[in-house]
Protein backbone atom coordinates (compact mmCIF):
# COMPACT_ATOMS: atom_id res chain seq x y z
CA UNK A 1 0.00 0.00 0.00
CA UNK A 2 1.47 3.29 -0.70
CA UNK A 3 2.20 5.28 2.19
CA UNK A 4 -0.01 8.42 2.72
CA UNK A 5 2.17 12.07 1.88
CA UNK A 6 2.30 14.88 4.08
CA UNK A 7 -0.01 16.93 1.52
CA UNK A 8 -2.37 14.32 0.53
CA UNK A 9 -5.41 15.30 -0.77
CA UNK A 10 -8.71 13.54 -0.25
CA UNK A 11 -11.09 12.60 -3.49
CA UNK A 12 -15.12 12.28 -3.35
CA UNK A 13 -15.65 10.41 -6.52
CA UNK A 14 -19.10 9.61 -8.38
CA UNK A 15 -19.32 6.45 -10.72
CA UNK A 16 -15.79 5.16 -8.86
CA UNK A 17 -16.36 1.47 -9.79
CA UNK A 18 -15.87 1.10 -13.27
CA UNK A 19 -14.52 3.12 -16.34
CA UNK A 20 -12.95 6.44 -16.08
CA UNK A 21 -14.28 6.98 -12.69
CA UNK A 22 -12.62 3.85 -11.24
CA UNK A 23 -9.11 4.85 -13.43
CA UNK A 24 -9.15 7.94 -11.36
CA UNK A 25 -9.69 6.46 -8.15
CA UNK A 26 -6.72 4.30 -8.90
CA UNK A 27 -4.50 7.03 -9.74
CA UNK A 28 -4.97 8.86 -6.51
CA UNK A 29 -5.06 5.90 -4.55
CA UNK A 30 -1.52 5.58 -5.81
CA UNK A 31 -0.29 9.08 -5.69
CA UNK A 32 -0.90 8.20 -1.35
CA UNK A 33 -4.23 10.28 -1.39
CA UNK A 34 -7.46 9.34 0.05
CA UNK A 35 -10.31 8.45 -1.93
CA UNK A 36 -14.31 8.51 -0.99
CA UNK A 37 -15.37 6.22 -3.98
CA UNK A 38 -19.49 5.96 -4.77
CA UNK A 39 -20.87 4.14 -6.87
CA UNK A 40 -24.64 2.27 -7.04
CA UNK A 41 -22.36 -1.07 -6.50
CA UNK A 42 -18.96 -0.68 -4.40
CA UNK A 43 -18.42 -4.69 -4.97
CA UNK A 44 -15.56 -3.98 -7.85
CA UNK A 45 -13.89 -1.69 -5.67
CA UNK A 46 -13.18 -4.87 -3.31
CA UNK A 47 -9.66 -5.35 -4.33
CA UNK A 48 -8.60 -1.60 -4.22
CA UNK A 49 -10.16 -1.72 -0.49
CA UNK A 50 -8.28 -4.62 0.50
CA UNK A 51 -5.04 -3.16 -1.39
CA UNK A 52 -5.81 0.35 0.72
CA UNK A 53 -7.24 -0.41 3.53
CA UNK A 54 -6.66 3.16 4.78
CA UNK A 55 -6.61 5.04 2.09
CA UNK A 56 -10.19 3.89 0.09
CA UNK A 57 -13.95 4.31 1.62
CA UNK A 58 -16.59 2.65 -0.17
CA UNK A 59 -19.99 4.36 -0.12
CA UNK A 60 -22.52 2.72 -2.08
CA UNK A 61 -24.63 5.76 -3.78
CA UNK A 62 -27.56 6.39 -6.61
CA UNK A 63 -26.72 9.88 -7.25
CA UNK A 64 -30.42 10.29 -8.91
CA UNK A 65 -31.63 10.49 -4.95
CA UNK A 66 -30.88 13.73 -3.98
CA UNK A 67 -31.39 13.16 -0.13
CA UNK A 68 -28.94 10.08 -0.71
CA UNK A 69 -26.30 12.48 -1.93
CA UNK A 70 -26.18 14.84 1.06
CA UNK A 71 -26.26 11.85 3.54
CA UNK A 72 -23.09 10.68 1.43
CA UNK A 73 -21.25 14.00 1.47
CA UNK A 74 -21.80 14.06 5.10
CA UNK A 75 -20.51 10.26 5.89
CA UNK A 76 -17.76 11.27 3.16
CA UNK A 77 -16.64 14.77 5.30
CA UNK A 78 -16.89 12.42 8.66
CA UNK A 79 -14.84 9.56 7.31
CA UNK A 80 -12.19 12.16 5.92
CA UNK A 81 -12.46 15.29 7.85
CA UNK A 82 -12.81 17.38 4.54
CA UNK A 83 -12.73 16.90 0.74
CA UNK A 84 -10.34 18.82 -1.59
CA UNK A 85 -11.26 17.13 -4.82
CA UNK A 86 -14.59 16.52 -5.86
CA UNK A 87 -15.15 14.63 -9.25
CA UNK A 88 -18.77 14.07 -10.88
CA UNK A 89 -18.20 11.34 -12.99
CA UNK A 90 -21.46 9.14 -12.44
CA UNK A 91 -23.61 8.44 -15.52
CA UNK A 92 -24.99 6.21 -18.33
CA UNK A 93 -25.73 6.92 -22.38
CA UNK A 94 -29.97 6.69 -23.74
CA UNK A 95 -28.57 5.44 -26.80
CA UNK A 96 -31.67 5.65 -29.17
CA UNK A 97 -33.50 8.22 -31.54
CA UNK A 98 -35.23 11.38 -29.87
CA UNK A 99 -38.59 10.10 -31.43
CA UNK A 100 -38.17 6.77 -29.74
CA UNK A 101 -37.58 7.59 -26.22
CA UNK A 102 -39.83 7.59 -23.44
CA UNK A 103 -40.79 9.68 -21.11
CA UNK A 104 -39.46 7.32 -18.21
CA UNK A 105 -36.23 7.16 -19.95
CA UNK A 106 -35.46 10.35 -20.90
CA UNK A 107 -36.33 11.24 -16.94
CA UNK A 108 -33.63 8.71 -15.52
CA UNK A 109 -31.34 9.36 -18.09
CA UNK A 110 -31.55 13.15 -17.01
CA UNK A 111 -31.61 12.07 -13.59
CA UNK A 112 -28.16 10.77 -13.04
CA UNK A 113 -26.25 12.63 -15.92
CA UNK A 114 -27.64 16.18 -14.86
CA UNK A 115 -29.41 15.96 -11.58
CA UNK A 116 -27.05 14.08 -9.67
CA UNK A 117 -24.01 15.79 -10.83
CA UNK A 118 -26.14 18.98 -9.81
CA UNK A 119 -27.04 16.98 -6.22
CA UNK A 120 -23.20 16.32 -5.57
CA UNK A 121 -22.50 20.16 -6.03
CA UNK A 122 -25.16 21.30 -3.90
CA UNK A 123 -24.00 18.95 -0.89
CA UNK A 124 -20.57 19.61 -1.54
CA UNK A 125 -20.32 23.01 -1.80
CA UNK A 126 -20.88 24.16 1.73
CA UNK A 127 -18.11 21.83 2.87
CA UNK A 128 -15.82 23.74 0.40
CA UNK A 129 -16.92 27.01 1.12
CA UNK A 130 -16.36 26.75 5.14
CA UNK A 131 -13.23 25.29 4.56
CA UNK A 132 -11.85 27.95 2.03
CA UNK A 133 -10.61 25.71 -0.42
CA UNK A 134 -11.68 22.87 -2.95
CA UNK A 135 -12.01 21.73 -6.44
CA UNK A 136 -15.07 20.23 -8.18
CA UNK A 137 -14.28 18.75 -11.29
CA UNK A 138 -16.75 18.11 -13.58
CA UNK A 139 -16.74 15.32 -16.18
CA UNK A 140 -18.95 16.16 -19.41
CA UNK A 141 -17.86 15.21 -22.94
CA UNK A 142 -16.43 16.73 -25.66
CA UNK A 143 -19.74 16.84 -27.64
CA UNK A 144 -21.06 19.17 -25.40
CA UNK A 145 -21.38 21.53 -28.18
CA UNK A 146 -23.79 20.26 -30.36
CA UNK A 147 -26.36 17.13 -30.81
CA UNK A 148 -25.69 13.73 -32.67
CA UNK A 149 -28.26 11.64 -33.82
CA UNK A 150 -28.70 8.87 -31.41
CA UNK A 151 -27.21 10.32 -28.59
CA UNK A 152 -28.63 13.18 -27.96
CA UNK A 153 -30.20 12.75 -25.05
CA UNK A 154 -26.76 12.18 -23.84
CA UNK A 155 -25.55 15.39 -25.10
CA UNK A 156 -28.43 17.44 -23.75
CA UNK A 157 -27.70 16.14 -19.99
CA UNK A 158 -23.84 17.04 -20.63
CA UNK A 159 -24.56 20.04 -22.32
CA UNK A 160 -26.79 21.13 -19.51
CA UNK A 161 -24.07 20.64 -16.66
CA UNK A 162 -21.57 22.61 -19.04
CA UNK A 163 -23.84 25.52 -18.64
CA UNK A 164 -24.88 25.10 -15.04
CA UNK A 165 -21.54 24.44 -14.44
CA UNK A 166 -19.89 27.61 -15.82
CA UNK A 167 -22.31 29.73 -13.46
CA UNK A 168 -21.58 27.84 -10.61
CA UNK A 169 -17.58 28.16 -11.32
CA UNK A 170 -18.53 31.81 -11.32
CA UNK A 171 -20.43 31.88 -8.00
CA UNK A 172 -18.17 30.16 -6.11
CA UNK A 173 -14.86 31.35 -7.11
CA UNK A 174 -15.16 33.95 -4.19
CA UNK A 175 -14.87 31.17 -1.51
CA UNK A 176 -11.87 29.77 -2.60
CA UNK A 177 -13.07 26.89 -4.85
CA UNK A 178 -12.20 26.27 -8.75
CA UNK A 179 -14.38 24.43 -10.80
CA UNK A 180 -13.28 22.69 -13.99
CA UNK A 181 -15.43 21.38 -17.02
CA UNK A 182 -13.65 18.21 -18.14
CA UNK A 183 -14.58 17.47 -21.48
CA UNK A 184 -13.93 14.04 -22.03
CA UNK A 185 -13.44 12.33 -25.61
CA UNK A 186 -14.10 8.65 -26.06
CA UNK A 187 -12.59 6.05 -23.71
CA UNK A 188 -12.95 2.33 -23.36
CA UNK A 189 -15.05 2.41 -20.10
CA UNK A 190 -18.04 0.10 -20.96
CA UNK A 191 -20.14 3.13 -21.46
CA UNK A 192 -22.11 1.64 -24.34
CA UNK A 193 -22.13 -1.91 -22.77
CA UNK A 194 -22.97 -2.08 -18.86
CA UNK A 195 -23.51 1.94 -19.18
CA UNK A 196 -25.88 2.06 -22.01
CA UNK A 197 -29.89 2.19 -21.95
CA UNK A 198 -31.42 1.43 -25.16
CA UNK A 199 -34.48 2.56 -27.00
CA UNK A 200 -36.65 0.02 -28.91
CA UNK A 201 -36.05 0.66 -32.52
CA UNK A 202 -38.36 2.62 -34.90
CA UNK A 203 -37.76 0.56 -37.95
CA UNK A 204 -37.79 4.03 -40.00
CA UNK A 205 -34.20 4.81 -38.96
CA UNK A 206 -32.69 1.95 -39.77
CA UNK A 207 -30.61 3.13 -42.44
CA UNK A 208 -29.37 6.11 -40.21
CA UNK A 209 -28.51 3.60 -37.78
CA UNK A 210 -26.69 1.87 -39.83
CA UNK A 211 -24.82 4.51 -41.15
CA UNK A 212 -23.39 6.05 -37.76
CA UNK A 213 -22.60 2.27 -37.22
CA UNK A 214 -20.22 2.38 -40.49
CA UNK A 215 -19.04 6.48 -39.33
CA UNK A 216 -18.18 5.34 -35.65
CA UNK A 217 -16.43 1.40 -36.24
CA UNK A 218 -15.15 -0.76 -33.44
CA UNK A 219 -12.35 1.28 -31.95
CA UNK A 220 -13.72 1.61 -27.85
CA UNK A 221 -11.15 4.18 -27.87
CA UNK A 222 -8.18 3.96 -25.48
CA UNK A 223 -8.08 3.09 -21.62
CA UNK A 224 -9.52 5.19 -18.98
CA UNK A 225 -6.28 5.32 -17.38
CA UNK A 226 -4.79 7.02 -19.96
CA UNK A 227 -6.67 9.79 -19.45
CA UNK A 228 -5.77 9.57 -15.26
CA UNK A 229 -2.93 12.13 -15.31
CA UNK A 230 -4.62 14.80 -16.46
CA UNK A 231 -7.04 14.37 -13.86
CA UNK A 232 -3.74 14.08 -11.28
CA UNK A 233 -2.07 17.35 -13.03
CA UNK A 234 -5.80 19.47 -12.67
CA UNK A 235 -6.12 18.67 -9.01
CA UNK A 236 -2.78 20.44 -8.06
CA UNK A 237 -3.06 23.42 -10.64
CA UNK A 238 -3.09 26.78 -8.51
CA UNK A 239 -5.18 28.22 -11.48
CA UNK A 240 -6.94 25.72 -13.29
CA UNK A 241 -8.84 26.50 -16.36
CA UNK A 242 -12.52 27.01 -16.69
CA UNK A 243 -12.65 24.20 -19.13
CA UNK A 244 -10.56 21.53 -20.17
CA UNK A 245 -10.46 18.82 -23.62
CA UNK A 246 -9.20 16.03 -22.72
CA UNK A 247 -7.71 13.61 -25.19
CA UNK A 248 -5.80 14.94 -28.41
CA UNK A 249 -8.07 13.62 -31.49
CA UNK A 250 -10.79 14.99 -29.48
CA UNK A 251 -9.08 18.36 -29.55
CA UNK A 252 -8.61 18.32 -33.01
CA UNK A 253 -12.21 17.09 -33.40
CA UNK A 254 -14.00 20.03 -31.21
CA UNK A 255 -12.13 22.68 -33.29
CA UNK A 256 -13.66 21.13 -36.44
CA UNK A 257 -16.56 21.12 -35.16
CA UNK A 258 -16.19 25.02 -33.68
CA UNK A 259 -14.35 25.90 -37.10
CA UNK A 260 -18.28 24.51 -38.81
CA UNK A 261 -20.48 26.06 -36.48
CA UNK A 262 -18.42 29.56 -37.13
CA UNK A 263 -18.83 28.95 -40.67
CA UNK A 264 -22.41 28.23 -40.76
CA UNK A 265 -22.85 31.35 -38.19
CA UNK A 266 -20.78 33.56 -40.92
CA UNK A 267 -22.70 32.41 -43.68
CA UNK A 268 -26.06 33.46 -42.40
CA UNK A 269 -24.75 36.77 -40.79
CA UNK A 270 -27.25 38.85 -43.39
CA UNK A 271 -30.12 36.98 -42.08
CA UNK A 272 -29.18 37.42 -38.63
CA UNK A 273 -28.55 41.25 -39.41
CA UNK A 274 -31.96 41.93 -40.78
CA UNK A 275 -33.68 42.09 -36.71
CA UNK A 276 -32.66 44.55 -34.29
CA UNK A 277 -30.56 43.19 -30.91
């Protein structure tokens, strides 16, 4: 077990069992910091408890119930004495047309990829305000900027935390606490398997469906941990920034997409022109 450092921070991590959220719970585990790690099931995280024994606390959590999340945040701050890195990882992908959603789906979907990330804040920030100090990092995606067909749902609930998320960096700035949006780009972290809720089929977008197949292949993208140290390198940043890409083909990717949007923008300027404000 690695020994604990003199300025070891402690983590409160949502969605710590699997993917990207259990590849940063491993890295700080390892850098000697404490983690809080919640998840709805805390059974994977049986090894890294047994392997930190001091270091990890499991808190089995369902982020969607809000009253759930403060009573975590409060058995977190009283198992740790106070959090210093807060990272909102937790959530699944609708994976399905807009037209074939339901209403139920849409709702949980919504639930966990907005709400609780919203939840977590709330209960956190109080903690971080008293103590002067904090970070809440906030894991959305790199398609935050616009819809896809399929997953948009997905890329409404990240989109929405974007924007919530810039006015909350802006709120609480004043107490001491930095807030980063972490715009993730594709990772091998069983999103679309164990993470992904599916619509049933309208058989009228079949083609499109098969099309986006052919656009987006097999590559799962690379390991979650490989995305770790930019996680490690954000949590000890005296200044860090607003918003952050992470991954460099998604880089490239959200300037094309930026670079089109501008375009489009430039090329209806004279109908924008033609009303007043």
């Amino acid at each position: 077990m690695t020994n604990a450092r003199s300025n070891a921070r402690n983590w409160f991590i949502t969605g710590a069992s699997r993917g990207l959220g259990r590849a940063f719970t491993e890295a700080a585990l390892a850098a000697g910091d404490r983690v809080v790690a919640a998840a709805r099931n805390v059974e994977p995280l049986a090894e890294l408890a047994e392997k930190y024994p001091d270091h990890l606390v499991r808190l089995a959590l369902d982020v969607s119930d809000r009253r759930a999340v403060f009573d975590a945040v409060e058995r977190a701050v009283a198992a740790v004495d106070r959090l210093d890195v807060v990272v909102n990882n937790a959530g699944g992908l609708l994976y399905g047309m807009v037209e074939e959603a339901t209403e139920e789906q849409i709702r949980d979907h919504l639930d966990v990829n907005f709400f609780g990330a919203v939840w977590v804040a709330q209960a956190v920030v109080p903690h971080l305000r008293a103590q002067g100090s904090g970070r809440i990092l906030q894991v959305t995606s790199m398609g935050t900027g616009g819809g896809m067909a399929s997953v948009g749902f997905y890329g409404a609930g990240k989109a929405a935390l974007d924007s919530v998320s810039e006015a909350l960096a802006m709120e609480v700035e004043q107490f001491g606490i930095k807030v980063t949006i972490v715009q993730m780009g594709g990772y091998a972290t069983e999103l679309f398997t164990a993470g992904t809720t599916a619509t049933a089929p309208d058989p009228a977008y079949e083609a499109l469906r098969a099309r986006l197949a052919e656009m987006w292949g097999d590559d799962a993208g690379p390991e979650p941990a490989t995305a770790a140290p930019v996680i490690m390198k954000l949590a000890e940043l005296p200044d860090p920034p607003r918003r952050l890409i992470v991954g460099g083909r998604s880089f490239d990717l959200v300037q094309e997409m930026s670079r089109a949007r501008d375009e489009q923008y430039r090329a209806w300027e004279s109908l924008s022109r033609m009303a007043q404000g």
